[in-house]
Each structure stands twice: as structure tokens, then as C-alpha cells.
N, C-alpha and C. Protein backbone atom coordinates (compact mmCIF):
# COMPACT_ATOMS: atom_id res chain seq x y z
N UNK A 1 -28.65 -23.17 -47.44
CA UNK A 1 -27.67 -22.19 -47.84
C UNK A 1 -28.22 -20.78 -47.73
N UNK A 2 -29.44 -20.75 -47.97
CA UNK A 2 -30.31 -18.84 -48.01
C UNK A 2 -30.44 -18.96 -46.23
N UNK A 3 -30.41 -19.84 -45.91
CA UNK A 3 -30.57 -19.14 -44.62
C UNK A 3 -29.29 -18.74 -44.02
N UNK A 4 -28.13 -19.58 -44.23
CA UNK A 4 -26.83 -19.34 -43.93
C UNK A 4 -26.63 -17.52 -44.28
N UNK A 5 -26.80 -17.04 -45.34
CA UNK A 5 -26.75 -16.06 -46.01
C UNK A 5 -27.35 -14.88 -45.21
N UNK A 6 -28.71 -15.17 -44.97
CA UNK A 6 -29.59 -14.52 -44.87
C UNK A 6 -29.03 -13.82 -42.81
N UNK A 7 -28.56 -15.00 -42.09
CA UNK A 7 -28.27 -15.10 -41.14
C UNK A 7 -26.58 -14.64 -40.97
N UNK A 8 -25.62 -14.14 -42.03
CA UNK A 8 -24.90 -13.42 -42.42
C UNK A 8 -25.02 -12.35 -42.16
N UNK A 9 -25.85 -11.94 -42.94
CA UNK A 9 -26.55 -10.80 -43.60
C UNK A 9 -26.96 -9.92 -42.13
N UNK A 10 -27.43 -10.57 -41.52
CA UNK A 10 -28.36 -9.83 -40.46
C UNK A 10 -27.28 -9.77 -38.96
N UNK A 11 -26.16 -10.77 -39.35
CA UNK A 11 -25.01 -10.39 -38.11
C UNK A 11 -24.61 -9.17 -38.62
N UNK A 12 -23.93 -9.17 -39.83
CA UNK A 12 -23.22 -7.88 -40.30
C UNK A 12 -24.00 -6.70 -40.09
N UNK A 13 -25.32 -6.55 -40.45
CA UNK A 13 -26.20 -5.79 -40.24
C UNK A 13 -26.07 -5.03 -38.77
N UNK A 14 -26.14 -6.17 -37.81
CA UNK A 14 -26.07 -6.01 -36.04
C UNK A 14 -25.02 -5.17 -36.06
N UNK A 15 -23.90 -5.60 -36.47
CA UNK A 15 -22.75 -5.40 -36.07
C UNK A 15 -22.32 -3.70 -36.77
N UNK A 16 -22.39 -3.77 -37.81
CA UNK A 16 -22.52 -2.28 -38.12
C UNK A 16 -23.33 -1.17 -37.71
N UNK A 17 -24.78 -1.64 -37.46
CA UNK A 17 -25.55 -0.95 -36.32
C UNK A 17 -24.94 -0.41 -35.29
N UNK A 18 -24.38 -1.26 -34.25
CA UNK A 18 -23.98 -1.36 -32.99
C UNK A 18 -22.76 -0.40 -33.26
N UNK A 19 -21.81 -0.72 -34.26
CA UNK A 19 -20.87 0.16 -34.27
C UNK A 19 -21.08 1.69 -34.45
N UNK A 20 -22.11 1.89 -34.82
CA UNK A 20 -22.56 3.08 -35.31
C UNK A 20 -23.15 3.49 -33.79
N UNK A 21 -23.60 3.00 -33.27
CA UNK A 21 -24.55 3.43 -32.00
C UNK A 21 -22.89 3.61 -31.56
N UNK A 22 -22.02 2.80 -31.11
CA UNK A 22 -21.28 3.21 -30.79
C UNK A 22 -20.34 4.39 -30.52
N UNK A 23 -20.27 4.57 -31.90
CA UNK A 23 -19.46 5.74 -32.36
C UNK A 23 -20.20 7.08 -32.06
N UNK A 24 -21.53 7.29 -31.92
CA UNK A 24 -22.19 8.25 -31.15
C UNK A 24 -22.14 8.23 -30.29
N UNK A 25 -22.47 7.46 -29.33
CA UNK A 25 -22.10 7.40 -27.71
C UNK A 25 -21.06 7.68 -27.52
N UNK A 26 -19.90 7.56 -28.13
CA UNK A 26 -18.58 7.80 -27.39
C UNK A 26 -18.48 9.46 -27.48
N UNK A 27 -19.17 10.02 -28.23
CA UNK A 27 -18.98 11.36 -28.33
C UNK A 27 -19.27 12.03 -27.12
N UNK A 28 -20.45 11.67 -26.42
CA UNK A 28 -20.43 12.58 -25.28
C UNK A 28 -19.87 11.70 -24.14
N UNK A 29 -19.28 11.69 -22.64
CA UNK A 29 -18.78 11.27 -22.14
C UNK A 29 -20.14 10.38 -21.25
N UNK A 30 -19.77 9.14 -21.10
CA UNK A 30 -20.87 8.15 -20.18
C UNK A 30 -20.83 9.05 -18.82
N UNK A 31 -22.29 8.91 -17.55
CA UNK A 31 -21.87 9.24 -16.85
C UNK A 31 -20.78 8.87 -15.81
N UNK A 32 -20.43 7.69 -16.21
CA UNK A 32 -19.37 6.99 -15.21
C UNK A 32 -17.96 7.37 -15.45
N UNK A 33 -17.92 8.12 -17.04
CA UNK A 33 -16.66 8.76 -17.65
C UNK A 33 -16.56 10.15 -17.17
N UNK A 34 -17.76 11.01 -16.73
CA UNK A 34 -17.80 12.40 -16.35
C UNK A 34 -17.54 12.48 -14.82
N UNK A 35 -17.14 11.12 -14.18
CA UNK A 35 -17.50 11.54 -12.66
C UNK A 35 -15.61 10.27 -12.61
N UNK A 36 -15.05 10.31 -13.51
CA UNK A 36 -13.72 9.09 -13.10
C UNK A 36 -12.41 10.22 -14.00
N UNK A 37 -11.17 10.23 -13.56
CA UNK A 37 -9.66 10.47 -13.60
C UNK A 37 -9.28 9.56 -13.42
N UNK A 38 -8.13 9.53 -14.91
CA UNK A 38 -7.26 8.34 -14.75
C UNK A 38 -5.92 9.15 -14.45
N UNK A 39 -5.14 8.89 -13.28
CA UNK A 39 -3.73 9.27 -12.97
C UNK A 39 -2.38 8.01 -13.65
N UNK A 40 -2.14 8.66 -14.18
CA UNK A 40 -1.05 7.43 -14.98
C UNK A 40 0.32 8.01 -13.93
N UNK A 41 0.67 6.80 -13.66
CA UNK A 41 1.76 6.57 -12.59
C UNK A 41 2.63 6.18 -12.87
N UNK A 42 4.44 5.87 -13.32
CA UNK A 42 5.33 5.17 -13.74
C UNK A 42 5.13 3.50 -13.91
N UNK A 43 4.54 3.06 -12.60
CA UNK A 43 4.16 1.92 -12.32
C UNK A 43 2.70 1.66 -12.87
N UNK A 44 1.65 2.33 -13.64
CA UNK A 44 1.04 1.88 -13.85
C UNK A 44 -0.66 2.79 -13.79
N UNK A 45 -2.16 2.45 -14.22
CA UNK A 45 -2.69 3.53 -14.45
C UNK A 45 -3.68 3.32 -12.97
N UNK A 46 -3.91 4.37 -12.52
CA UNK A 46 -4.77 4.66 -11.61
C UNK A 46 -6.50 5.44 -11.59
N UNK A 47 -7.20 4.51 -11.60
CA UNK A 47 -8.63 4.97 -11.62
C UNK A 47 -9.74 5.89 -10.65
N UNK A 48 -10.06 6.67 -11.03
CA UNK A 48 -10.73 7.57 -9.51
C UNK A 48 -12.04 8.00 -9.96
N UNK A 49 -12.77 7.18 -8.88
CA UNK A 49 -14.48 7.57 -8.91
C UNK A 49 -14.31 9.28 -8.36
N UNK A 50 -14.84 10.03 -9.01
CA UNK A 50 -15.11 11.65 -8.00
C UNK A 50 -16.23 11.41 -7.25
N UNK A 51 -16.68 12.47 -6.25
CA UNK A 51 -17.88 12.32 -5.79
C UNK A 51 -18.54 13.61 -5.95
N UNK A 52 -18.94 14.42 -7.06
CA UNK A 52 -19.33 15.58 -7.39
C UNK A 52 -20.94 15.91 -6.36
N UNK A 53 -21.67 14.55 -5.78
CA UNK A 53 -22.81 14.98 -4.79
C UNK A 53 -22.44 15.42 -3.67
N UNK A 54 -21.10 14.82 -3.16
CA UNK A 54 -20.41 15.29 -2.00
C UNK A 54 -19.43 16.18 -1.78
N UNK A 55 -18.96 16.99 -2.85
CA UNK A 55 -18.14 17.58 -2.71
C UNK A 55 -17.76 18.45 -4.17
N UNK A 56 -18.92 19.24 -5.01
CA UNK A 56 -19.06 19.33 -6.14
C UNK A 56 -18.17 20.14 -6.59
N UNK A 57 -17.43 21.51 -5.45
CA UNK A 57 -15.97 22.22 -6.00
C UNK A 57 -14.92 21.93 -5.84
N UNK A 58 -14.62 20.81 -5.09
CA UNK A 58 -13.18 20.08 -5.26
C UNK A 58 -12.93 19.16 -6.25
N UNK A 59 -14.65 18.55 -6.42
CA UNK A 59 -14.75 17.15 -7.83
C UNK A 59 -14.44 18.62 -8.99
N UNK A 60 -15.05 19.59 -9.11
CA UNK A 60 -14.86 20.21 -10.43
C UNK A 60 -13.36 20.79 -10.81
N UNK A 61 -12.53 21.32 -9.45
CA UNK A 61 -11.37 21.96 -9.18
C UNK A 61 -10.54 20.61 -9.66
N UNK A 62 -10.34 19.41 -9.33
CA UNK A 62 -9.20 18.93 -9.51
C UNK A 62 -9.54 18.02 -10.82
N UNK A 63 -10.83 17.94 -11.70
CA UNK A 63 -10.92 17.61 -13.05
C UNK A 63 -10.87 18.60 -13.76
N UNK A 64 -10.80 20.27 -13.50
CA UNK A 64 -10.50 21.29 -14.43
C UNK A 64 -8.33 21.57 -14.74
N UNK A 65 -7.86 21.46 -13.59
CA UNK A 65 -6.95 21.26 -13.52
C UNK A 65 -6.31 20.14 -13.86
N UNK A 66 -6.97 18.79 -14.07
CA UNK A 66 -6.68 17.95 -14.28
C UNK A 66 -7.09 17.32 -15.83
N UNK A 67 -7.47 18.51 -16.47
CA UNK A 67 -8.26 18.89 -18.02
C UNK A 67 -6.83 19.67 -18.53
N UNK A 68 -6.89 20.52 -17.41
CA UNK A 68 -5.38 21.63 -18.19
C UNK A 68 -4.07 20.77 -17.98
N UNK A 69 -3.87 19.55 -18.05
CA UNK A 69 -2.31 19.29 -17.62
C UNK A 69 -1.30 19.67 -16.42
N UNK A 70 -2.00 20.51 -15.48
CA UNK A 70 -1.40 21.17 -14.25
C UNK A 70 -0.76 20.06 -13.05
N UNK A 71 -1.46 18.73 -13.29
CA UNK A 71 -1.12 17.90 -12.46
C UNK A 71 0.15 16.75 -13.25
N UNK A 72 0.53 17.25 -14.71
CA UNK A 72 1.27 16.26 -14.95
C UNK A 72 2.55 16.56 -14.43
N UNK A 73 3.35 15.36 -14.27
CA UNK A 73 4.76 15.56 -13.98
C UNK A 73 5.13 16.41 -12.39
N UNK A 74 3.75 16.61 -11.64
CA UNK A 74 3.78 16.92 -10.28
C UNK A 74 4.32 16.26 -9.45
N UNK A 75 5.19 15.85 -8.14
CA UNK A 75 5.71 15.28 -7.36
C UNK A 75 4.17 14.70 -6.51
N UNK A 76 5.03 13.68 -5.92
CA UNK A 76 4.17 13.10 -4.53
C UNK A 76 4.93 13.18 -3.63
N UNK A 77 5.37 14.57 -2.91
CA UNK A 77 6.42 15.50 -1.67
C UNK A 77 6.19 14.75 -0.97
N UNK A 78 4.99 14.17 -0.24
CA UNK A 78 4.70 13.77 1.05
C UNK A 78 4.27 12.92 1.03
N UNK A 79 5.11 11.36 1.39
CA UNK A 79 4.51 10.22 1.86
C UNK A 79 4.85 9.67 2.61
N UNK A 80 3.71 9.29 4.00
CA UNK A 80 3.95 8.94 4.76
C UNK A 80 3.74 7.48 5.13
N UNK A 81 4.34 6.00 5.30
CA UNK A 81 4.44 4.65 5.20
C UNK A 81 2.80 4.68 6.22
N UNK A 82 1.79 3.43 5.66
CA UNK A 82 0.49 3.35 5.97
C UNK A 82 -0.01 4.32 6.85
N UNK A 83 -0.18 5.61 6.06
CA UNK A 83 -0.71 6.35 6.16
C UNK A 83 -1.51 7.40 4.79
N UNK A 84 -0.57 8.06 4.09
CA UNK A 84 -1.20 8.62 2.49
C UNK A 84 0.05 8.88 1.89
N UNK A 85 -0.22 9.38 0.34
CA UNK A 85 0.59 10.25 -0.16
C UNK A 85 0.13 10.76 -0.58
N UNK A 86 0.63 12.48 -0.66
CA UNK A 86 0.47 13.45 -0.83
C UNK A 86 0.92 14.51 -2.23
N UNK A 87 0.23 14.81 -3.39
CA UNK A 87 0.83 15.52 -4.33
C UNK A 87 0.08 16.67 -4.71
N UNK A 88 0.13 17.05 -6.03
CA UNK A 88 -0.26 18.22 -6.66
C UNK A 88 0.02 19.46 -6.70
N UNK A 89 1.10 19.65 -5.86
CA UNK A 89 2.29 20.64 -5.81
C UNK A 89 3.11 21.30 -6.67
N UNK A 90 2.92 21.66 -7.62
CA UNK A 90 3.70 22.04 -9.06
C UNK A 90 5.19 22.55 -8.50
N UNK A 91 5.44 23.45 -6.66
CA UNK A 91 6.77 23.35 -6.72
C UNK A 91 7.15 22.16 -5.65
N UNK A 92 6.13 20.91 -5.46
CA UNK A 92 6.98 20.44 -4.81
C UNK A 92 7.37 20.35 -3.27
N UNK A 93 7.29 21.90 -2.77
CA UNK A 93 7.50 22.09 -1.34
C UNK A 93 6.45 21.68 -0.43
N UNK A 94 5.42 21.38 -0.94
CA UNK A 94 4.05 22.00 0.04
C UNK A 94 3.57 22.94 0.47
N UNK A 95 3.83 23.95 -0.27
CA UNK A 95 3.63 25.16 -0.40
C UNK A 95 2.55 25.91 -1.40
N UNK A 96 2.91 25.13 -2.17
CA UNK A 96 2.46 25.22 -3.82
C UNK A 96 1.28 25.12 -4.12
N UNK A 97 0.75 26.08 -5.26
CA UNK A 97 -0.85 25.32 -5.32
C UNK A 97 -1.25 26.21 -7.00
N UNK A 98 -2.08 26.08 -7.51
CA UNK A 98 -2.82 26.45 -8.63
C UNK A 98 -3.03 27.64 -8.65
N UNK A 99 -2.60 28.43 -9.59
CA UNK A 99 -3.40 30.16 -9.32
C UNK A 99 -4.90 30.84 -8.91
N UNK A 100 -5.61 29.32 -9.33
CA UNK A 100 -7.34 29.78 -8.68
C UNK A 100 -7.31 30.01 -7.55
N UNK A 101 -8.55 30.53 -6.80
CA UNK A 101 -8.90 30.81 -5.88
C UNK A 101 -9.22 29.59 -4.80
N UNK A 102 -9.00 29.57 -3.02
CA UNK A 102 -8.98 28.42 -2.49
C UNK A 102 -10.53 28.47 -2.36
N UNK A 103 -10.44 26.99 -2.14
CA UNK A 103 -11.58 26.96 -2.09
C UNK A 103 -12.61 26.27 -0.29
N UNK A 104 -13.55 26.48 -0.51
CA UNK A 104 -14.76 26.57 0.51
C UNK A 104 -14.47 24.54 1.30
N UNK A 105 -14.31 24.61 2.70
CA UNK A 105 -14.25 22.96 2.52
C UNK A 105 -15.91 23.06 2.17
N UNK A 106 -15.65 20.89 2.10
CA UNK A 106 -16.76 20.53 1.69
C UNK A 106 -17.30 19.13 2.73
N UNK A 107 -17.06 19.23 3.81
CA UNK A 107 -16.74 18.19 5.01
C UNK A 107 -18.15 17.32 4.72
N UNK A 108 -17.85 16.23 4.95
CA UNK A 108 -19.30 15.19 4.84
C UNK A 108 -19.39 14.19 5.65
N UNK A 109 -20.54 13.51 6.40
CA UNK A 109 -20.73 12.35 6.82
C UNK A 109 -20.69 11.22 6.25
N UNK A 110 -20.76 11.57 4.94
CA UNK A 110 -21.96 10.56 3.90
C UNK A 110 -20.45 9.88 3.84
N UNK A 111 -19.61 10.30 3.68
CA UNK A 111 -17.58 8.83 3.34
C UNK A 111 -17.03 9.06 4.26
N UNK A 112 -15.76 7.82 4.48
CA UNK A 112 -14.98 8.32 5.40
C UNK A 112 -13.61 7.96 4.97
N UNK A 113 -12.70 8.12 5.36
CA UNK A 113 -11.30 8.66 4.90
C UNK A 113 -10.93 6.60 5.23
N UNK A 114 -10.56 5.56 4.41
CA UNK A 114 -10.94 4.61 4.05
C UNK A 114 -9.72 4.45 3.46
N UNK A 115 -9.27 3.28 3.09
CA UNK A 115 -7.91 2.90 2.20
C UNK A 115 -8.49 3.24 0.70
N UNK A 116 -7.59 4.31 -0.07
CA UNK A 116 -7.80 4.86 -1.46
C UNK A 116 -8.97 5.99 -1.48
N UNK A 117 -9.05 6.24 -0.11
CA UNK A 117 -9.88 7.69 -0.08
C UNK A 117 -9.04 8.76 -0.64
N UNK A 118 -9.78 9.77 -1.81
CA UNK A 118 -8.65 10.90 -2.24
C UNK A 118 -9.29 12.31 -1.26
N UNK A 119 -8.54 12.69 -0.69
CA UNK A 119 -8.91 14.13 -0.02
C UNK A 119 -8.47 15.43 -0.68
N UNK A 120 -8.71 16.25 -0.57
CA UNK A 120 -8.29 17.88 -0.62
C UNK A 120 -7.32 18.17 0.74
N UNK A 121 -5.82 18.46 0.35
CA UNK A 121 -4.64 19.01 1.59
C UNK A 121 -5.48 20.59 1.50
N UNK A 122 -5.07 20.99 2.86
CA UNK A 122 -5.15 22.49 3.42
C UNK A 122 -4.19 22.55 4.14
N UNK A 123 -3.98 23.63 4.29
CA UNK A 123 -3.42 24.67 5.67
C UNK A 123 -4.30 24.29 6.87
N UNK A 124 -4.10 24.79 8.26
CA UNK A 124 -5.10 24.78 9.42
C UNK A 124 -6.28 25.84 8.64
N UNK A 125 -6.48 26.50 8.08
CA UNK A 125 -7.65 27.05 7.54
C UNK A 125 -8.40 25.86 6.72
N UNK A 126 -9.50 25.76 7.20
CA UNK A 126 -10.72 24.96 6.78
C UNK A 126 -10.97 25.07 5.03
N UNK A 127 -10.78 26.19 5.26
CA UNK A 127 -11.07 27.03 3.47
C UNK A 127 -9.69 27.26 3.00
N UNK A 128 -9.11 26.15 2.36
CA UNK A 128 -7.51 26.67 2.05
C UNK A 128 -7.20 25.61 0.84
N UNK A 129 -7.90 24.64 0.75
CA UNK A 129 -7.56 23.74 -0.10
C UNK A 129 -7.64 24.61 -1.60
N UNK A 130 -6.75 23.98 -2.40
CA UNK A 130 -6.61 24.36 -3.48
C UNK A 130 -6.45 23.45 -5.04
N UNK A 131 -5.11 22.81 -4.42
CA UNK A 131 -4.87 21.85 -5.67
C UNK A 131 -4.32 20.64 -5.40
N UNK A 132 -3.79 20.71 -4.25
CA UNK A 132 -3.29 19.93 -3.24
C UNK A 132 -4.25 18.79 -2.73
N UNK A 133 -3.87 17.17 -3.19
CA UNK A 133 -5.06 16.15 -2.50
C UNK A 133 -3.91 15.42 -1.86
N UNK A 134 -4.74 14.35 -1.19
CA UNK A 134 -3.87 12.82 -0.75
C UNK A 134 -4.88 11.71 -1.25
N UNK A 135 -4.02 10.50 -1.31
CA UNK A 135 -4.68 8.85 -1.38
C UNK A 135 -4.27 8.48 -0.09
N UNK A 136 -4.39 7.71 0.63
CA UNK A 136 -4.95 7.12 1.61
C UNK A 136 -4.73 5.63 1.56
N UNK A 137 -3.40 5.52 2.13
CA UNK A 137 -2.65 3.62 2.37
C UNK A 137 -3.79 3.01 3.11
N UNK A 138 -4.20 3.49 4.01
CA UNK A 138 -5.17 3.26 5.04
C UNK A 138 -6.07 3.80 5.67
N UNK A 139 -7.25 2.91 6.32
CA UNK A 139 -7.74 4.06 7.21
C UNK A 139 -7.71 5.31 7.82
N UNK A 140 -8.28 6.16 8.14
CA UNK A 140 -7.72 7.38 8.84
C UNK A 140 -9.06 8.13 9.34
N UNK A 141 -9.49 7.45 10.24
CA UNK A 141 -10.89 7.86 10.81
C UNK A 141 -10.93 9.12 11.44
N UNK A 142 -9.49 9.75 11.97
CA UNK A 142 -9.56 10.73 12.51
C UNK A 142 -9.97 12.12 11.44
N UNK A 143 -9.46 11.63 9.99
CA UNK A 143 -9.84 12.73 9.36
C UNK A 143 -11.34 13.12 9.11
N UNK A 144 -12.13 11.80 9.04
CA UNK A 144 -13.44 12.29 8.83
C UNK A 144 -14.25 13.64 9.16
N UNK A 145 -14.73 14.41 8.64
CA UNK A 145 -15.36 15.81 8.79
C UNK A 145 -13.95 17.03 8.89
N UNK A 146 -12.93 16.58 8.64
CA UNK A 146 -11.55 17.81 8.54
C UNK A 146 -10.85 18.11 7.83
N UNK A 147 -11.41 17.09 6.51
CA UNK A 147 -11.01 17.39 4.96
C UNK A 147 -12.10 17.00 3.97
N UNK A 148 -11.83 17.39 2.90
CA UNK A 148 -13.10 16.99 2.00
C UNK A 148 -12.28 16.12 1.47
N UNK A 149 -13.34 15.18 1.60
CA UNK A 149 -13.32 13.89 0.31
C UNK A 149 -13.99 13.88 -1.04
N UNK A 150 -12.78 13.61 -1.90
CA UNK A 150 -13.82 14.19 -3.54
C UNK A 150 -13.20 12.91 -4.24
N UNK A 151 -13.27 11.96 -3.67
CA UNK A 151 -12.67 10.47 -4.55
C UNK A 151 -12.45 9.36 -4.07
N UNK A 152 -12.48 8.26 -4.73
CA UNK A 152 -11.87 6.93 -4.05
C UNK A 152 -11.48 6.31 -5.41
N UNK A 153 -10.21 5.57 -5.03
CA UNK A 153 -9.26 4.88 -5.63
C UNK A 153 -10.30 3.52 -6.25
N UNK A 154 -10.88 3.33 -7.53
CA UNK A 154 -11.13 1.88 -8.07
C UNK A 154 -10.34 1.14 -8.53
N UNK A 155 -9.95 1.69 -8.71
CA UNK A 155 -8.78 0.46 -9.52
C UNK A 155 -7.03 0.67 -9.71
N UNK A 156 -6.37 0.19 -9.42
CA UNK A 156 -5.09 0.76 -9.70
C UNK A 156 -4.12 0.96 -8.15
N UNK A 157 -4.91 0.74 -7.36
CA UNK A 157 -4.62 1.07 -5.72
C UNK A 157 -3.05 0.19 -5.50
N UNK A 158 -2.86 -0.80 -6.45
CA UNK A 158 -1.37 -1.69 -6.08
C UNK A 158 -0.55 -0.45 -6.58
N UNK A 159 -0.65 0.37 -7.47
CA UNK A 159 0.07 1.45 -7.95
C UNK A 159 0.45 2.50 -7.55
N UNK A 160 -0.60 2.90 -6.82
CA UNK A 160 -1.08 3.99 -5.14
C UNK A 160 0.14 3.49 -4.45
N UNK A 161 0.59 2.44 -3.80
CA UNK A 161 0.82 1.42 -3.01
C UNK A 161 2.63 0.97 -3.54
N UNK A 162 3.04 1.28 -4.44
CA UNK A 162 4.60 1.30 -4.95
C UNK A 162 4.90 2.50 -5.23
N UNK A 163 4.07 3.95 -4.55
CA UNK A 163 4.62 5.13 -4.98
C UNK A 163 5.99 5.38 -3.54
N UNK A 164 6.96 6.11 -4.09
CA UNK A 164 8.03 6.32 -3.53
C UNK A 164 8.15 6.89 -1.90
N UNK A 165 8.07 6.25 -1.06
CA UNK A 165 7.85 6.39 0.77
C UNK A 165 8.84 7.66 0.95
N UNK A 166 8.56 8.53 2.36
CA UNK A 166 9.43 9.27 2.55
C UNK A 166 9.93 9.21 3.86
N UNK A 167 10.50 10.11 4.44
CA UNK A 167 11.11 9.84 5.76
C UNK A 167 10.67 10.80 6.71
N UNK A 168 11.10 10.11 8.03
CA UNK A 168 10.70 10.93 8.88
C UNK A 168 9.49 11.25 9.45
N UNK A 169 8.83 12.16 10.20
CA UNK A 169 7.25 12.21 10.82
C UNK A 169 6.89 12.73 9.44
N UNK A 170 7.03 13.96 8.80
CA UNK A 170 6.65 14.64 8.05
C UNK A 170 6.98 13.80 6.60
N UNK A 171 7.36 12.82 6.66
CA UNK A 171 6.84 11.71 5.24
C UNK A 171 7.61 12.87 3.71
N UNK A 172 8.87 13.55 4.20
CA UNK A 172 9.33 14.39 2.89
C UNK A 172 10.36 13.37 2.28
N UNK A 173 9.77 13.56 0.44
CA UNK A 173 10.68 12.64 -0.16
C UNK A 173 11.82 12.83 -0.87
N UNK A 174 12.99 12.82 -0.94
CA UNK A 174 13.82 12.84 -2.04
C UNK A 174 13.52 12.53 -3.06
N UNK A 175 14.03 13.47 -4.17
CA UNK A 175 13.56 12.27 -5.65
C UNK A 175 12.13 11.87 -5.73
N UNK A 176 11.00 12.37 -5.59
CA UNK A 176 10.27 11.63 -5.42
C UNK A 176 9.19 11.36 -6.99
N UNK A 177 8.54 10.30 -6.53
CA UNK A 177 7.34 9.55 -7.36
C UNK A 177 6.72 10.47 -7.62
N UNK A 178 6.36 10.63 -9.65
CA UNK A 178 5.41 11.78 -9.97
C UNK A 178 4.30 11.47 -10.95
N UNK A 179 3.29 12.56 -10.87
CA UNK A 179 2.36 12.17 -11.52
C UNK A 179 2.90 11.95 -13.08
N UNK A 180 2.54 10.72 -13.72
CA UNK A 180 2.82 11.34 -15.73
C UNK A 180 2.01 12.15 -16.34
N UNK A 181 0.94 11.33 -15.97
CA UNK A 181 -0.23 12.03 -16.85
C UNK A 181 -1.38 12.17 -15.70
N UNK A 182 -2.88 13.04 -15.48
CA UNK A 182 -4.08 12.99 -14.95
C UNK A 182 -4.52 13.60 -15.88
N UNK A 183 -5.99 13.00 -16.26
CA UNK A 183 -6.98 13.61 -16.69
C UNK A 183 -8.34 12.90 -16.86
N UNK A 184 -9.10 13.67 -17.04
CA UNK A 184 -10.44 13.33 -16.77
C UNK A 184 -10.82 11.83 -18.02
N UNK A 185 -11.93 10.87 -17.70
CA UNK A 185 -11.67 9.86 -18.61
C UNK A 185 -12.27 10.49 -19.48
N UNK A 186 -13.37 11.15 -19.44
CA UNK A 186 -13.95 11.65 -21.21
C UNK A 186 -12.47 12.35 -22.15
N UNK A 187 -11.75 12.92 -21.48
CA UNK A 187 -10.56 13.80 -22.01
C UNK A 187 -9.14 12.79 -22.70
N UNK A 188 -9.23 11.58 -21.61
CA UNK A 188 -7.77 11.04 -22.03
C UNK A 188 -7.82 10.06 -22.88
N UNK A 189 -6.74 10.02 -24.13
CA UNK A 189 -6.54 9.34 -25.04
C UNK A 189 -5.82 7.70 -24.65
């Protein structure tokens, strides 16, 4: 019976420990929480590794904006059937972009534009991206080195994958599929 007790004693012990270690750790963000955005989608939540070694002002640009609420309730204007869709447009047109400053590309060898690759949209100016990304239905090898890549889709990609198609070459949608919520995982409740 004392050992029953004793062996009680020392789970509860564990277990309140652990909770306690816990409850400190969660305070600062893991590094796997400082480098992931969760995009909550009608259909469901969407997970995104950043790649801050490869692309450290587009990873910081679209988790600062994505800290301020700027991406909620944004359209996905442009989708084009196995190929990407396109959002972060606050009006929508493709026009649209964040009041910061554009920013510098960040072109890399090291990824390549891959099913659930997230990119930075531009203008034909190299240096134009702003707030504007895409996900990536599919491959798209041609983009490699002509946009920066600052993400890939982990988890959630069936969700990517029921966002609202558009028409035509230029993939413009009626009505279209919008962000609910983005924000960084240390940030979202």
C-alpha cells in the first residue's frame, strides 16, 4: 500500500512539474512556432513553414502583416485551375497592396516553386512585391529564380485545394474565397 502511495505521489509530482515547465515554455514562441502561419480558410486551417534563411524580408513582411490582421477577410482574386491562387489584396483588384514599402526580391536556388510552394506576386519589376503571395496547385518550374519563395504549405493543402477557381487565362474570380483569419502561430489563439 506505501508504495502504491508513494508511486502516486511521485506521478502527481511529474505531472505538476511538467505542467509547470510547460506553462513557461509556452510563453516564448518554439522555434517551429516563430518560423509557421496558420491561414484559417472557410473550409478549414492551413499551416505554413516560412523560410526566413531564404528569404528573411518577405518571411518578416507577410508575418508582420499577418500579426496586424491586414490579411484577414482578404480575397483570393486570382485562381488559376492546377496552377496557384493568388491573394492578399485588401482591394481585391490586383492592384492592391500594404502601405509599406516594396520590397527587394529574394530569388533562390536552395526551393523550387513545388505543389504548396507560397511565393511573393510582383509587377514585371523584380523589386515590387509587397503583400501580395500565391500557393501553388502544382509544380511550376518555370518560376524558379522569378519570385521569392518564403513558404510551403504543411498541412492543410486539401483546403489550399477547395479554394474558389476562376475563369479564364487570367484565373479572375467572382465572389471569391477569402482569407478568415492569418497569423503567426506564436500570435494565434
Amino acid at each position: 500500500m506505501r508504495r502504491r502511495t508513494l508511486i502516486a505521489a511521485s506521478a502527481v509530482a511529474t505531472l505538476t512539474m511538467g505542467r509547470r515547465m510547460t506553462d513557461t515554455a509556452s510563453a516564448q514562441p518554439s522555434p517551429e512556432q516563430a518560423n509557421t502561419l496558420y491561414m484559417d480558410l472557410k473550409s478549414g486551417r492551413v499551416v505554413i513553414e516560412t523560410f526566413p534563411d531564404i528569404a528573411p524580408k518577405a518571411v518578416e513582411r507577410v508575418k508582420t502583416l499577418a500579426a496586424q490582421g491586414f490579411y484577414d477577410n482578404t480575397p483570393f482574386h486570382r485562381v488559376i485551375e492546377g496552377f496557384m491562387a493568388q491573394g492578399g489584396d485588401p482591394t481585391g483588384t490586383g492592384t492592391g497592396g500594404s502601405p509599406l514599402p516594396n520590397l527587394p526580391a529574394e530569388f533562390t536556388t536552395k526551393r523550387r516553386f513545388l505543389r504548396g510552394t507560397c511565393g511573393m506576386a510582383r509587377t514585371a519589376d523584380p523589386n515590387s512585391a509587397n503583400s501580395q503571395f500565391f500557393i501553388m496547385f502544382a509544380p511550376a518550374t518555370h518560376l524558379d529564380g522569378q519570385y521569392t519563395i518564403w513558404g510551403q504549405v504543411v498541412q492543410g493543402m486539401e483546403f489550399v485545394d477547395a479554394i474558389k477557381r476562376g475563369t479564364g487565362s487570367g484565373g479572375t474570380v467572382q465572389n471569391p474565397d477569402r482569407i478568415v483569419r492569418m497569423r503567426p502561430a506564436g500570435d494565434a489563439a
